[in-house]
Protein backbone atom coordinates (compact mmCIF):
# COMPACT_ATOMS: atom_id res chain seq x y z
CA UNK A 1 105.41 -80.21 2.95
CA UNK A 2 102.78 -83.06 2.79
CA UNK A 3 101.12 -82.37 6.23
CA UNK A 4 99.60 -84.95 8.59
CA UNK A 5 95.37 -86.25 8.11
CA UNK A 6 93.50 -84.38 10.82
CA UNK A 7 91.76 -87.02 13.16
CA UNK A 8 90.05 -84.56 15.88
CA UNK A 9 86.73 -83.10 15.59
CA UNK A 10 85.20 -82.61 12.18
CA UNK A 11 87.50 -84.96 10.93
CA UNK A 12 84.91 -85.86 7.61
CA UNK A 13 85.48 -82.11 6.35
CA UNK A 14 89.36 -82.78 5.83
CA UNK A 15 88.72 -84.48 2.82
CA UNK A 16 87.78 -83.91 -0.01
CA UNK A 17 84.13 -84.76 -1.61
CA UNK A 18 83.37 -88.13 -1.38
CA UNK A 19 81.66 -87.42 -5.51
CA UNK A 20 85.13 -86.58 -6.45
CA UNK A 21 87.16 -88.56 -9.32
CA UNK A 22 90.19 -89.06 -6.65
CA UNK A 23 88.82 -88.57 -3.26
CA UNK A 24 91.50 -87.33 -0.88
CA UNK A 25 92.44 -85.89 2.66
CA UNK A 26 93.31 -82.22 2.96
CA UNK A 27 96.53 -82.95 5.11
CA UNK A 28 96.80 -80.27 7.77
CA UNK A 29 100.05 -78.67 7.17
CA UNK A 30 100.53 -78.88 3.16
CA UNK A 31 102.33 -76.01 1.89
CA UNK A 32 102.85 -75.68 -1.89
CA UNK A 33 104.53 -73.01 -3.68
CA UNK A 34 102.54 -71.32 -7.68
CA UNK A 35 104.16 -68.61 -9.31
CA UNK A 36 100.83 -67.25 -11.34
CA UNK A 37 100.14 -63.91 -12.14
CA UNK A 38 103.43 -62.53 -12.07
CA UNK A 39 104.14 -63.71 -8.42
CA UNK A 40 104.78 -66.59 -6.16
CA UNK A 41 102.14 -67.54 -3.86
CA UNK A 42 102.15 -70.06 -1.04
CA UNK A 43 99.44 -72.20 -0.11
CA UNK A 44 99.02 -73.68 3.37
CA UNK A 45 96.21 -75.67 4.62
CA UNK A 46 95.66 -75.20 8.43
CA UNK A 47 92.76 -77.08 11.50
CA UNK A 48 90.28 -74.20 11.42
CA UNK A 49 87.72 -74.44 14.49
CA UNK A 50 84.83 -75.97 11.88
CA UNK A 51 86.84 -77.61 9.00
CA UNK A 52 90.09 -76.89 6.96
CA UNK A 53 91.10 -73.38 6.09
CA UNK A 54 93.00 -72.93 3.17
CA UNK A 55 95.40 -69.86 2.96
CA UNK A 56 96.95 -68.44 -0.27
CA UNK A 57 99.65 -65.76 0.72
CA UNK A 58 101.77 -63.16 -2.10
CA UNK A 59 105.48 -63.93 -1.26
CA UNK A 60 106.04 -61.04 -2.57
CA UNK A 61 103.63 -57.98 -0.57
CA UNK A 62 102.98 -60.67 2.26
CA UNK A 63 98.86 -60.36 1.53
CA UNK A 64 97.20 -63.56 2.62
CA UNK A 65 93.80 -64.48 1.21
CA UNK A 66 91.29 -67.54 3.22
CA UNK A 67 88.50 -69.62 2.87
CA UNK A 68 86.95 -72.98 4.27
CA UNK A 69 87.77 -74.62 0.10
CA UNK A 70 90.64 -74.33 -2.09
CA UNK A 71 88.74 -72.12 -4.41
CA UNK A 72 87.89 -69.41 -2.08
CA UNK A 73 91.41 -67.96 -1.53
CA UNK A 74 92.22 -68.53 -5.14
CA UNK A 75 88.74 -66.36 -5.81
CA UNK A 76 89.18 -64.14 -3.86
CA UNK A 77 92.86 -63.64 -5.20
CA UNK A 78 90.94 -63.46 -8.65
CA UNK A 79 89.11 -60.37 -7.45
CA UNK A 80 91.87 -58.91 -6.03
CA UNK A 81 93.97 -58.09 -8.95
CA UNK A 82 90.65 -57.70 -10.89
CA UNK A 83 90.83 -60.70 -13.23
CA UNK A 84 88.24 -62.00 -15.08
CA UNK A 85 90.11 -65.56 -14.71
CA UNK A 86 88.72 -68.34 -13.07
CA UNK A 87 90.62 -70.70 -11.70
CA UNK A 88 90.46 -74.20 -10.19
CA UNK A 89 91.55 -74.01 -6.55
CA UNK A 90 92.17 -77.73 -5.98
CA UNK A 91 94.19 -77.61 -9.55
CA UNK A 92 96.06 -74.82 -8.36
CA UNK A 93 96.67 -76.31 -4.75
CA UNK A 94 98.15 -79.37 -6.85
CA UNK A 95 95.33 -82.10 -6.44
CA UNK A 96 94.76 -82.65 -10.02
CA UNK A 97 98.83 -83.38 -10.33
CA UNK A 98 99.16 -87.14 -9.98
CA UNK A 99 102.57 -86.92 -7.84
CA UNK A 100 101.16 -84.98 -5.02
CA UNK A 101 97.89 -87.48 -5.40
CA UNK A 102 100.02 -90.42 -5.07
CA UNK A 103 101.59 -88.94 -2.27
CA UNK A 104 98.65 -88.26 -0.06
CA UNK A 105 97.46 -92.02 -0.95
CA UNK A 106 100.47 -92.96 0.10
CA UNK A 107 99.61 -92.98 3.68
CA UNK A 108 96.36 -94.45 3.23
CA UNK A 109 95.04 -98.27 3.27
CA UNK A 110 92.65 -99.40 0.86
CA UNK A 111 90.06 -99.87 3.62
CA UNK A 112 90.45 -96.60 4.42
CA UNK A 113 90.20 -95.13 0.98
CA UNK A 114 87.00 -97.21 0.45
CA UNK A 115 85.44 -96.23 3.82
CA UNK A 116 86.39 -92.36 2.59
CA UNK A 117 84.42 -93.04 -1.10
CA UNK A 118 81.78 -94.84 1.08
CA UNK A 119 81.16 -91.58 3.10
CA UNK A 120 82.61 -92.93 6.53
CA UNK A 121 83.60 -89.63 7.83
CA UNK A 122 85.64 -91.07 10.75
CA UNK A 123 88.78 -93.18 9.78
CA UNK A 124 90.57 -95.40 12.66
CA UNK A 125 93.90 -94.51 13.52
CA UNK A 126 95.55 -97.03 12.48
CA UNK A 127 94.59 -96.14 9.06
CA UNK A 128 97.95 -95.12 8.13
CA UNK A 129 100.42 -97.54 7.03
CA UNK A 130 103.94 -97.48 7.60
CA UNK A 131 104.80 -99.93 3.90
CA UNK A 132 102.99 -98.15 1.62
CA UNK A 133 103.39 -100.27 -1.25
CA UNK A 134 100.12 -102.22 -0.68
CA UNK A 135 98.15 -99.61 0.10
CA UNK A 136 99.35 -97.81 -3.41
CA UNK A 137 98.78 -100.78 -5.73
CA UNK A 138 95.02 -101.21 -3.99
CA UNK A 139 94.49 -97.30 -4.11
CA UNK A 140 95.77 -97.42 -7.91
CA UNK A 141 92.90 -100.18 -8.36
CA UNK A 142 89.87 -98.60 -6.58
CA UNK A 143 90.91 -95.29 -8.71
CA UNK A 144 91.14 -97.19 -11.98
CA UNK A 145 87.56 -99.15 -10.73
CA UNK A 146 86.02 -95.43 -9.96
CA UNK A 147 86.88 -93.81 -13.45
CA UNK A 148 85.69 -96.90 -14.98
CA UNK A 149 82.39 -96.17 -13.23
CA UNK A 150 82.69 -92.50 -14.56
CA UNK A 151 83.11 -93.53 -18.11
């Protein structure tokens, strides 16, 4: 499940980075599903009272595993099983896989997207758009301007 952009308090720390390459909301809600390690896991991201708080759970013994980023569960999972792995918890959560990006920007404007990168930590609600088609093609631009930055 994609999940829904928290708009209540602490709003700005439901997305992530504004230094990031592709700057995104944490959607309250997201569940996504990793088999790593010999099990499946299932991630969630649910409105903590401060902030987002991303859970990794075991499918398989039921142990959950929290933190306020998606690296902490996935570190803490890490110590767990006494690996000497590290891991990228937003990889592993599935924001470096462009379907899931494009998903999330989806539901965005381009104002709103720029107003994210700009560090405006409080988006209107009408920021989501019902035809996304604009608001892909302009996020597809202001991605393609940012890397060009990078390089």
């Amino acid at each position: 499940a994609l999940g829904a952009v928290h708009r209540g308090a602490f709003a700005g720390r439901y997305w992530s980075s504004p230094g990031c390459l592709f700057h995104h909301a944490y959607p309250v809600g997201y569940v996504a599903t990793k088999h790593h390690f010999g099990d499946s896991w299932r991630m969630t991201i649910e409105a903590g009272e401060v902030g987002p708080v991303f859970r990794v759970t075991n499918a398989r013994t039921g142990r959950t595993f929290a933190g306020p980023s998606p690296t902490k569960p996935w570190t803490a999972v890490c110590e767990s099983i006494k690996t000497r792995t590290r891991i990228s918890g937003p990889l592993f959560f599935g924001f470096s896989d462009p379907i899931t990006m494009r998903a999330i920007a989806q539901t965005y404007t381009n104002a709103s997207v720029a107003a994210r990168v700009a560090g405006d930590a409080s988006p209107n609600d009408g920021d989501l758009v019902g035809d996304t088609t604009e608001a892909r093609s302009d996020l597809e631009a202001l991605v393609f301007e940012l890397r060009a930055r990078v390089d």
